[in-house]
C-alpha atoms as a PDB file:
ATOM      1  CA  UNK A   1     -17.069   3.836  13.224  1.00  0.00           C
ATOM      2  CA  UNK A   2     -19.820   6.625  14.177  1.00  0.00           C
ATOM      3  CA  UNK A   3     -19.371   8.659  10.843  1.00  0.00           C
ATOM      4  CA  UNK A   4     -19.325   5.964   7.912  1.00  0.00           C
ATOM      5  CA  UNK A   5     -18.293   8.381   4.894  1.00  0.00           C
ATOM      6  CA  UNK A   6     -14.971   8.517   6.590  1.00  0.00           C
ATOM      7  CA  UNK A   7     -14.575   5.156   5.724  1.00  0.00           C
ATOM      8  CA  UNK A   8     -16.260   4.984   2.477  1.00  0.00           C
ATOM      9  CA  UNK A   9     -12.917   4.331   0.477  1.00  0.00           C
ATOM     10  CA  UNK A  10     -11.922   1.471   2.916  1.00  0.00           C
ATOM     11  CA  UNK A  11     -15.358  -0.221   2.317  1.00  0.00           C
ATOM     12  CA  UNK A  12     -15.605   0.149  -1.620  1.00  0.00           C
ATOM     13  CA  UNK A  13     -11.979  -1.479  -1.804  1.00  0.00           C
ATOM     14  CA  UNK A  14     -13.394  -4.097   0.690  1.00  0.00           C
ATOM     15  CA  UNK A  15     -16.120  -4.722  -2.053  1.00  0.00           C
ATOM     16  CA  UNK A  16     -13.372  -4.795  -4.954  1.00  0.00           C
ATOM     17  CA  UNK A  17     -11.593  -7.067  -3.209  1.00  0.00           C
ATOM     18  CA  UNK A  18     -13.813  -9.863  -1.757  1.00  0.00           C
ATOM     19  CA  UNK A  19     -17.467  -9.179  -3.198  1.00  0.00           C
ATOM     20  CA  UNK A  20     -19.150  -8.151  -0.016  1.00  0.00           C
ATOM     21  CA  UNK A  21     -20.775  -5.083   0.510  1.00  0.00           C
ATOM     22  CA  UNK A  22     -20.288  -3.210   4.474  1.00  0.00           C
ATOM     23  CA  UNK A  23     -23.565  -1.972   5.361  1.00  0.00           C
ATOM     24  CA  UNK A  24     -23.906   1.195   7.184  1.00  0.00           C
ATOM     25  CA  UNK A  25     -25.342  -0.967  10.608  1.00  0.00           C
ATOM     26  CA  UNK A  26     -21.975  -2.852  10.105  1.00  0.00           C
ATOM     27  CA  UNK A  27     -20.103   0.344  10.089  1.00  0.00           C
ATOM     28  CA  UNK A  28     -21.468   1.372  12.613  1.00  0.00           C
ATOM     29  CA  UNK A  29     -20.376  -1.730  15.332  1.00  0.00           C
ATOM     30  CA  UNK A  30     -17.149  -2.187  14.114  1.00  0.00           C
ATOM     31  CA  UNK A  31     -14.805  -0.561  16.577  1.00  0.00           C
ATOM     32  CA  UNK A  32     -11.198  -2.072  15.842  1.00  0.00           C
ATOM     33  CA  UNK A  33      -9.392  -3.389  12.477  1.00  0.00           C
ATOM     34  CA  UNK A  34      -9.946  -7.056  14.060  1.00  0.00           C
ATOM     35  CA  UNK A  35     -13.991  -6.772  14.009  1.00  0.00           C
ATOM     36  CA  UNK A  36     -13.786  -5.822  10.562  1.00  0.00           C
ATOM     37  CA  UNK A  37     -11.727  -8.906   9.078  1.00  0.00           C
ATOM     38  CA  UNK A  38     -14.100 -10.906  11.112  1.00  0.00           C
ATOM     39  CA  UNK A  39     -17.002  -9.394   9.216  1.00  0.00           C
ATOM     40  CA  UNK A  40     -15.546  -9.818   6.250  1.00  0.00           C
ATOM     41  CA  UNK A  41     -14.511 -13.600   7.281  1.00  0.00           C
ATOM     42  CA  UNK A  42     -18.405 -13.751   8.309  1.00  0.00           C
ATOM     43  CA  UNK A  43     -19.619 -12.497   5.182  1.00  0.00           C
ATOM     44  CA  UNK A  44     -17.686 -14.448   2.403  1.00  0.00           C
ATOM     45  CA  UNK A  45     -18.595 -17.554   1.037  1.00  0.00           C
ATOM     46  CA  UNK A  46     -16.982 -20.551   3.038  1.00  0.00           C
ATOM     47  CA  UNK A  47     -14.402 -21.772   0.640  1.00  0.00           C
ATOM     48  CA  UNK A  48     -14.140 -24.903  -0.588  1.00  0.00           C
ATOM     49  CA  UNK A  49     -10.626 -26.114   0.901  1.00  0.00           C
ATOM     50  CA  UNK A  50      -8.239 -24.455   3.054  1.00  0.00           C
ATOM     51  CA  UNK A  51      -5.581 -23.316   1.454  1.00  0.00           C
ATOM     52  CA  UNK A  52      -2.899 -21.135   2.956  1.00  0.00           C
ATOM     53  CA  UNK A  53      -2.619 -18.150  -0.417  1.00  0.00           C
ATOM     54  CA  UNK A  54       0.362 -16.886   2.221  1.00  0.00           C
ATOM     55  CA  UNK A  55       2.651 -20.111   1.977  1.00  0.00           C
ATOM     56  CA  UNK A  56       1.710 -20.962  -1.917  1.00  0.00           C
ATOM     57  CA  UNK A  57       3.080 -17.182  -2.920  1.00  0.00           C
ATOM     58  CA  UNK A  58       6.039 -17.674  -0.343  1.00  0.00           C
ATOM     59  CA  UNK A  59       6.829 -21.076  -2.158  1.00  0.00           C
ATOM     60  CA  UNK A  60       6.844 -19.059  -5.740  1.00  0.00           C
ATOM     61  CA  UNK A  61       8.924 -16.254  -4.359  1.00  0.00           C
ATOM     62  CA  UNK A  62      11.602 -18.575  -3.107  1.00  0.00           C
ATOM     63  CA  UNK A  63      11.961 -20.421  -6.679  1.00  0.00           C
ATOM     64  CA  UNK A  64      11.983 -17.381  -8.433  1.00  0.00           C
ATOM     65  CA  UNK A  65      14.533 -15.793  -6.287  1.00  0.00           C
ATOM     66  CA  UNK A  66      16.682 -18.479  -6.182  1.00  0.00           C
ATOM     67  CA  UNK A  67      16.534 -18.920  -2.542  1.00  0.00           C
ATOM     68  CA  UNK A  68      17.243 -22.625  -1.299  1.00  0.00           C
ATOM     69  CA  UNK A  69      14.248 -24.574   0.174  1.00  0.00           C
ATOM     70  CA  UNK A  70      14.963 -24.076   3.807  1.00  0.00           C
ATOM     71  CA  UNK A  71      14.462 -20.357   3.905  1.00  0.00           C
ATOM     72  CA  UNK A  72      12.543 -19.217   6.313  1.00  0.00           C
ATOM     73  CA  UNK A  73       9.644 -16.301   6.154  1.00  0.00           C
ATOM     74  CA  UNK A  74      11.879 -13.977   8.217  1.00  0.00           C
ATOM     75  CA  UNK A  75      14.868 -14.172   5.350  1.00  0.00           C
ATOM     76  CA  UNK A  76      15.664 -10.216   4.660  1.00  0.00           C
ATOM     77  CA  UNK A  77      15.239  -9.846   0.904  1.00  0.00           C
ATOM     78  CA  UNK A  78      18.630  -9.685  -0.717  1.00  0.00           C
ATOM     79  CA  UNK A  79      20.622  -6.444  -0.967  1.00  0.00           C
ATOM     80  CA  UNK A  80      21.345  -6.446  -4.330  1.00  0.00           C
ATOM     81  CA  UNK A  81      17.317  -6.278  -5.124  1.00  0.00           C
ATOM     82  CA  UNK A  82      16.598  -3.925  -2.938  1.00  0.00           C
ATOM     83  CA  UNK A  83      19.520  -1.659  -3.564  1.00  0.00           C
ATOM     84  CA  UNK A  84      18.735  -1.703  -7.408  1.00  0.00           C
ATOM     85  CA  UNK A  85      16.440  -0.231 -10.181  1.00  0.00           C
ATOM     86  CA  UNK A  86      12.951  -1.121 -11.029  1.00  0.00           C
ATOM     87  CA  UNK A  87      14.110  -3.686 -13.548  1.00  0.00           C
ATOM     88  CA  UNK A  88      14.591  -6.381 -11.606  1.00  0.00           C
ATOM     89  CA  UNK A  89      11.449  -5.872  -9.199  1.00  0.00           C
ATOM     90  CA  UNK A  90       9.161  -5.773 -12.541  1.00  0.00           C
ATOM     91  CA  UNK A  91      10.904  -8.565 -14.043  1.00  0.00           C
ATOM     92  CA  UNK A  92      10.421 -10.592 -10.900  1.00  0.00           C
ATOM     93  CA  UNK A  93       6.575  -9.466 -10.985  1.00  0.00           C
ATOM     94  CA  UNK A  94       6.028 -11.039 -14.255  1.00  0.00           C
ATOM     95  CA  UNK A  95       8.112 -14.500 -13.392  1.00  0.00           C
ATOM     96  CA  UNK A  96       5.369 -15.100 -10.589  1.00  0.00           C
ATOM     97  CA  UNK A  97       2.826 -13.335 -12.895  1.00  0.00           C
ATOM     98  CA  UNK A  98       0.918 -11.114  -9.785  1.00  0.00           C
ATOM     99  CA  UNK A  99       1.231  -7.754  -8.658  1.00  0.00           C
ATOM    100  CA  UNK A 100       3.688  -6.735  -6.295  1.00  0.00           C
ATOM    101  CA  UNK A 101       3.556  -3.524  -3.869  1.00  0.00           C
ATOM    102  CA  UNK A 102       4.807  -0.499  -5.507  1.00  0.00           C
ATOM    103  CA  UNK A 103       8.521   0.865  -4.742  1.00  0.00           C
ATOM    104  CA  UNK A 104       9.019   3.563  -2.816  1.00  0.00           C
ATOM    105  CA  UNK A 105      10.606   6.466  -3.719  1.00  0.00           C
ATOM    106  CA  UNK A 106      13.670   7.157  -0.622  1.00  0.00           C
ATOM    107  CA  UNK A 107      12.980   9.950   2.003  1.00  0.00           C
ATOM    108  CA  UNK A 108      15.840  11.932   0.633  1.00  0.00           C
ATOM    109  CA  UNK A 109      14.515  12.931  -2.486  1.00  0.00           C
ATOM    110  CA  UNK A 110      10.568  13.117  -1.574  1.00  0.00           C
ATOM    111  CA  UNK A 111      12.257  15.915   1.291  1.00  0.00           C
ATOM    112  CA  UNK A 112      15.018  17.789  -1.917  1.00  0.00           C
ATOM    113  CA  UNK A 113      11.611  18.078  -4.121  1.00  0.00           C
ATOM    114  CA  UNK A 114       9.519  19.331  -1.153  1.00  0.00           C
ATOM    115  CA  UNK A 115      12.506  21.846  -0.258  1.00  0.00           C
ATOM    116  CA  UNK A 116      12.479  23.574  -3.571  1.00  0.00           C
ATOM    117  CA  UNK A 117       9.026  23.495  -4.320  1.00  0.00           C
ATOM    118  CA  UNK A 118       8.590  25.632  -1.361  1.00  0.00           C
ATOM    119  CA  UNK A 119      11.710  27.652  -1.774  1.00  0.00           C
ATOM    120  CA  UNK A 120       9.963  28.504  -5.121  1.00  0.00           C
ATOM    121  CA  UNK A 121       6.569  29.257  -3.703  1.00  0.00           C
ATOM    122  CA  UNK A 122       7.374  31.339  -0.926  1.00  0.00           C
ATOM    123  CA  UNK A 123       9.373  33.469  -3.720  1.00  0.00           C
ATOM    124  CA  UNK A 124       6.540  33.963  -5.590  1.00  0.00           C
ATOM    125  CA  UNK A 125       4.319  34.779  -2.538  1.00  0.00           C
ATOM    126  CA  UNK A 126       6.743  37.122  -1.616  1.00  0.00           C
ATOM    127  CA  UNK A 127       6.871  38.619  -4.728  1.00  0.00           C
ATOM    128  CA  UNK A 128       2.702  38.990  -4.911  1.00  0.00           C
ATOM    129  CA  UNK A 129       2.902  40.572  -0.839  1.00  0.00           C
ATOM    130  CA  UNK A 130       5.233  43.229  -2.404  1.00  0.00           C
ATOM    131  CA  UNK A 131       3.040  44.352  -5.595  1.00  0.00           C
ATOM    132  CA  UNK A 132       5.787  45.369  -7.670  1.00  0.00           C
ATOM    133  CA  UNK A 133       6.177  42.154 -10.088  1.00  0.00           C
ATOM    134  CA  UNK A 134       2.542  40.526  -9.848  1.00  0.00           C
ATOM    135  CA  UNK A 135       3.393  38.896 -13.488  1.00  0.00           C
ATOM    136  CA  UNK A 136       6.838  37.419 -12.361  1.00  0.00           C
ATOM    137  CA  UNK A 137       4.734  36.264  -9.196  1.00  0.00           C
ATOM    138  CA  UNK A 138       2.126  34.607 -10.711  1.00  0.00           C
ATOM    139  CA  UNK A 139       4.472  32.988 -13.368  1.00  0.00           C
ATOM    140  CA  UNK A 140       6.452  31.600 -10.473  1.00  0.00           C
ATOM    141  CA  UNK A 141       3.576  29.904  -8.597  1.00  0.00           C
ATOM    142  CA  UNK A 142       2.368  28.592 -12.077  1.00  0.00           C
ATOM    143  CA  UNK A 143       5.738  27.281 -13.020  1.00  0.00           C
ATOM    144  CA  UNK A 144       5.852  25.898  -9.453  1.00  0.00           C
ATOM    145  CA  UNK A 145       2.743  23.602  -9.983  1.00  0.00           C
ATOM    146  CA  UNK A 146       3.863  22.095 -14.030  1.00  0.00           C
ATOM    147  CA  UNK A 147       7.558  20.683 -12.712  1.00  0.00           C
ATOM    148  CA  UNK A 148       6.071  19.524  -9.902  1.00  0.00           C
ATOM    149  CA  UNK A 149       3.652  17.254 -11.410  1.00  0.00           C
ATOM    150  CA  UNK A 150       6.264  16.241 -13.625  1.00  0.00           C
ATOM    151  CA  UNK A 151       8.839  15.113 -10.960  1.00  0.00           C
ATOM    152  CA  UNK A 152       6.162  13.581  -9.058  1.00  0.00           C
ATOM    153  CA  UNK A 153       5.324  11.502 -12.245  1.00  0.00           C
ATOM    154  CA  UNK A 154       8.992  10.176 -12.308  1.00  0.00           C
ATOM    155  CA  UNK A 155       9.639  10.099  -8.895  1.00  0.00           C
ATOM    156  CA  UNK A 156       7.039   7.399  -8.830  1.00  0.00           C
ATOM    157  CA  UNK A 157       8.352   5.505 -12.142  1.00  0.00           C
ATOM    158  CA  UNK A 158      11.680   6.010 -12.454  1.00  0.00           C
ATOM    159  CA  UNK A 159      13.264   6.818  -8.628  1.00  0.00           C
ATOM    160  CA  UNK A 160      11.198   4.438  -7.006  1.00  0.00           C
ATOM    161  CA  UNK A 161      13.812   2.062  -5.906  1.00  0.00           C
ATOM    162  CA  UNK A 162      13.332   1.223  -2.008  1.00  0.00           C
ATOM    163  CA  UNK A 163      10.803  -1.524  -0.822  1.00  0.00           C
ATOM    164  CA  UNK A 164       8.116  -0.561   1.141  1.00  0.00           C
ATOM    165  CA  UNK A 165       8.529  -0.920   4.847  1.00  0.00           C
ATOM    166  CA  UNK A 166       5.743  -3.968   5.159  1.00  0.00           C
ATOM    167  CA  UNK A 167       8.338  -6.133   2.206  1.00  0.00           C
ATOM    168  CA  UNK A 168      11.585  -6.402   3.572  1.00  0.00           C
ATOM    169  CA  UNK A 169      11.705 -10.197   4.586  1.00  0.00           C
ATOM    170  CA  UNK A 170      10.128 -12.753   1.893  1.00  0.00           C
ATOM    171  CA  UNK A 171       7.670 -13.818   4.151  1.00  0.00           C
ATOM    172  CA  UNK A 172       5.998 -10.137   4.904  1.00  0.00           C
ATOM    173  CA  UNK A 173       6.604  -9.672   0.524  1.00  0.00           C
ATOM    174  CA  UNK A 174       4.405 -13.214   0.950  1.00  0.00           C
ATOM    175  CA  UNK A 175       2.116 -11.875   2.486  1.00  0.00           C
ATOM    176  CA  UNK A 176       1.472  -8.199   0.959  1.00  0.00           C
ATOM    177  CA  UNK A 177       1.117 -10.151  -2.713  1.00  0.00           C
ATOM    178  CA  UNK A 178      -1.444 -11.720  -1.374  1.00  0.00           C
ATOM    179  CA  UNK A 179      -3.411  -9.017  -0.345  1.00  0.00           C
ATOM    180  CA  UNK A 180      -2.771  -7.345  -3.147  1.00  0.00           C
ATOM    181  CA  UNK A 181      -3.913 -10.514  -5.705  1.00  0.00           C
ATOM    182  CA  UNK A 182      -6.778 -12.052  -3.134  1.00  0.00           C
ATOM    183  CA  UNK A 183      -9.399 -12.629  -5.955  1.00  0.00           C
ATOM    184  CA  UNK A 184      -7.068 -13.892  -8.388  1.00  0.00           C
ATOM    185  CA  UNK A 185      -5.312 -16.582  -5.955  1.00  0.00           C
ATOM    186  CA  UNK A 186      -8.870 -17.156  -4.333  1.00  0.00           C
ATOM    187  CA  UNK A 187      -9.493 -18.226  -8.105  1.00  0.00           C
ATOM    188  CA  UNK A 188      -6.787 -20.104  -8.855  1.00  0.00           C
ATOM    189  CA  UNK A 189      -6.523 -21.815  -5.618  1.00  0.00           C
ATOM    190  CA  UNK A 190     -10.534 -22.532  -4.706  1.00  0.00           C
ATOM    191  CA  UNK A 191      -9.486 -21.492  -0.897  1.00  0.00           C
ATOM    192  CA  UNK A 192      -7.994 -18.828   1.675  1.00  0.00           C
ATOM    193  CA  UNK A 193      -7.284 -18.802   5.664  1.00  0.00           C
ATOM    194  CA  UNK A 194      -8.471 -16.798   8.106  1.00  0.00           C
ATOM    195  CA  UNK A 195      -4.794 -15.290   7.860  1.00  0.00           C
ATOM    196  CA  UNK A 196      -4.763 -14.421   4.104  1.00  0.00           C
ATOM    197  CA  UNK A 197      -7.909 -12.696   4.899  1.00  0.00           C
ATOM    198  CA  UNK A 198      -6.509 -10.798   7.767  1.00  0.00           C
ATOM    199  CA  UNK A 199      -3.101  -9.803   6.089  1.00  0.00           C
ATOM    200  CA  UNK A 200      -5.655  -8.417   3.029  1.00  0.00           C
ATOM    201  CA  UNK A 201      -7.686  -6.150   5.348  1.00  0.00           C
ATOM    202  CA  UNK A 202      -4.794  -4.916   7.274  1.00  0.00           C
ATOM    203  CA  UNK A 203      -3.277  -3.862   3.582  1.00  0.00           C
ATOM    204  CA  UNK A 204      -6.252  -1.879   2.721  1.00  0.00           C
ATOM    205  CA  UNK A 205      -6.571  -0.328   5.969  1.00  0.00           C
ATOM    206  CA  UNK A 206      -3.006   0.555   5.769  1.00  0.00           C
ATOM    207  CA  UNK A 207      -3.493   1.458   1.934  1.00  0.00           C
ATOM    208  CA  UNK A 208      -6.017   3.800   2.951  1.00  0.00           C
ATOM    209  CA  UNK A 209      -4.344   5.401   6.055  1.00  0.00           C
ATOM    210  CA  UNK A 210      -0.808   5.740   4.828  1.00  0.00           C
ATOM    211  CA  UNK A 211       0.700   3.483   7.739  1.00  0.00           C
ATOM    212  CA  UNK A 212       2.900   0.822   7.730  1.00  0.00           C
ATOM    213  CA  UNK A 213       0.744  -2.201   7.836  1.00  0.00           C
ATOM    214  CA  UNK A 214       2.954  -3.737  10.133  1.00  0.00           C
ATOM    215  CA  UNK A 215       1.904  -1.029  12.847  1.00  0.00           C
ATOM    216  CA  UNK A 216      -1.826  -2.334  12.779  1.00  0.00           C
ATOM    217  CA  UNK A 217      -2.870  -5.000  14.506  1.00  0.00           C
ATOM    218  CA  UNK A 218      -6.383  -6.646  15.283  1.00  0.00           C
ATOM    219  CA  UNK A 219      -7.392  -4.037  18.092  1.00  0.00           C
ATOM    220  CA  UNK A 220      -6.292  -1.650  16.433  1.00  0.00           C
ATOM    221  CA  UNK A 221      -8.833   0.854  16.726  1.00  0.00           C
ATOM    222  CA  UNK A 222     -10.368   3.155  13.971  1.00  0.00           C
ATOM    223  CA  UNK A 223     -11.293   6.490  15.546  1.00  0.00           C
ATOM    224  CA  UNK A 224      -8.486   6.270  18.822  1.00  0.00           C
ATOM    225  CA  UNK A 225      -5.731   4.969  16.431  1.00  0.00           C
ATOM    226  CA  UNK A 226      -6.009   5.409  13.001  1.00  0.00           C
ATOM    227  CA  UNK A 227      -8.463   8.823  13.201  1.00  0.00           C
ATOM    228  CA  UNK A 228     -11.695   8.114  11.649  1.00  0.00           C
ATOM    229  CA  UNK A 229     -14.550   9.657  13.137  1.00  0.00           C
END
């Protein structure tokens, strides 16, 4: 990546995650998503064992979901969790006691709230072209920005239902809980693969760029594909 402040966020949750700072000569030669989970790989301490984090969190979502021992990775999640509240996604999180990827709120209701907040705003800009009710202009843009931080508040807590795009088999879930708990398991488990560490990059990346982490793959590149300059 030629401009390395682009990428400062992905680097500092590189840090978070596995302890290794991304120098700006390392920026600087890494081209794809690929060359940086090798760096990282490169970087990290060679563990002790190897243990696959991906298969030990697939094992604990099967028991906990009841699923029989034959299921395979590419098993869709079952309806009736994905179709239902946020109960049963948090009480599943605290059965296998790590964090799970956040719900997502549906694309119907992110495009109703985005409908009326502009409805209202281009009222009140309207209103503030015209000149003859500045006051009920102004009130209407300022009104505009307190409900919306409000629905956005519960949109995210209470209406976020849907799993994310990346979860919808147990053995992609597998995987995103791992990259979202790789210290912890690292910890608990004295070892990783050089596929938990990929699947972990990829999530930041994807974290950080708003794409499906299922889109981005090792040659993926950072300024053709994903924008960074």
């Amino acid at each position: 990546m030629s401009d390395v402040c682009d990428a400062i966020e992905i680097f500092d949750r590189i840090y978070l995650c596995f302890g290794i700072r991304v120098t700006d000569a390392d920026a600087e030669a890494i081209r794809t998503v690929g060359e940086l989970s090798d760096l990282v790989q490169k970087k990290m301490q060679p563990p002790r064992q190897c243990v696959c984090l991906s298969r030990i969190v697939f094992c604990r979502l099967k028991r906990e979901l009841g699923l029989p021992s034959r299921t395979r990775p590419a098993q869709p999640l079952d309806l009736s969790l994905r179709d239902s509240r946020r109960q049963p996604w948090d009480a599943l999180q605290q059965r296998i006691g790590l964090v799970l990827p956040r719900l997502v709120v549906r694309r119907a209701i992110y495009r109703l709230i985005i409908a009326l907040l502009v409805l209202q705003s281009t009222g009140g800009l309207v209103l503030l072209a015209v000149g003859n009710f500045p006051g009920l202009a102004g009130a209407l843009l300022l009104v505009g920005v307190l409900p919306a931080a409000w629905l956005w508040y519960r949109l995210s807590r209470r209406w976020a239902t849907q799993l994310p795009a990346c979860c919808t088999t147990v053995g992609n879930l597998a995987r995103a809980v791992v990259g979202q708990n790789f210290p912890q398991l690292v910890s608990a488990h004295g070892g990783w693969t050089r596929g938990d560490v990929w699947q972990t990059v990829r999530g930041i990346v994807a974290g950080q760029t708003c794409i499906d982490p299922l889109s981005i793959g090792r040659d993926t590149r950072f300024e053709e594909d994903l924008g960074y300059r």
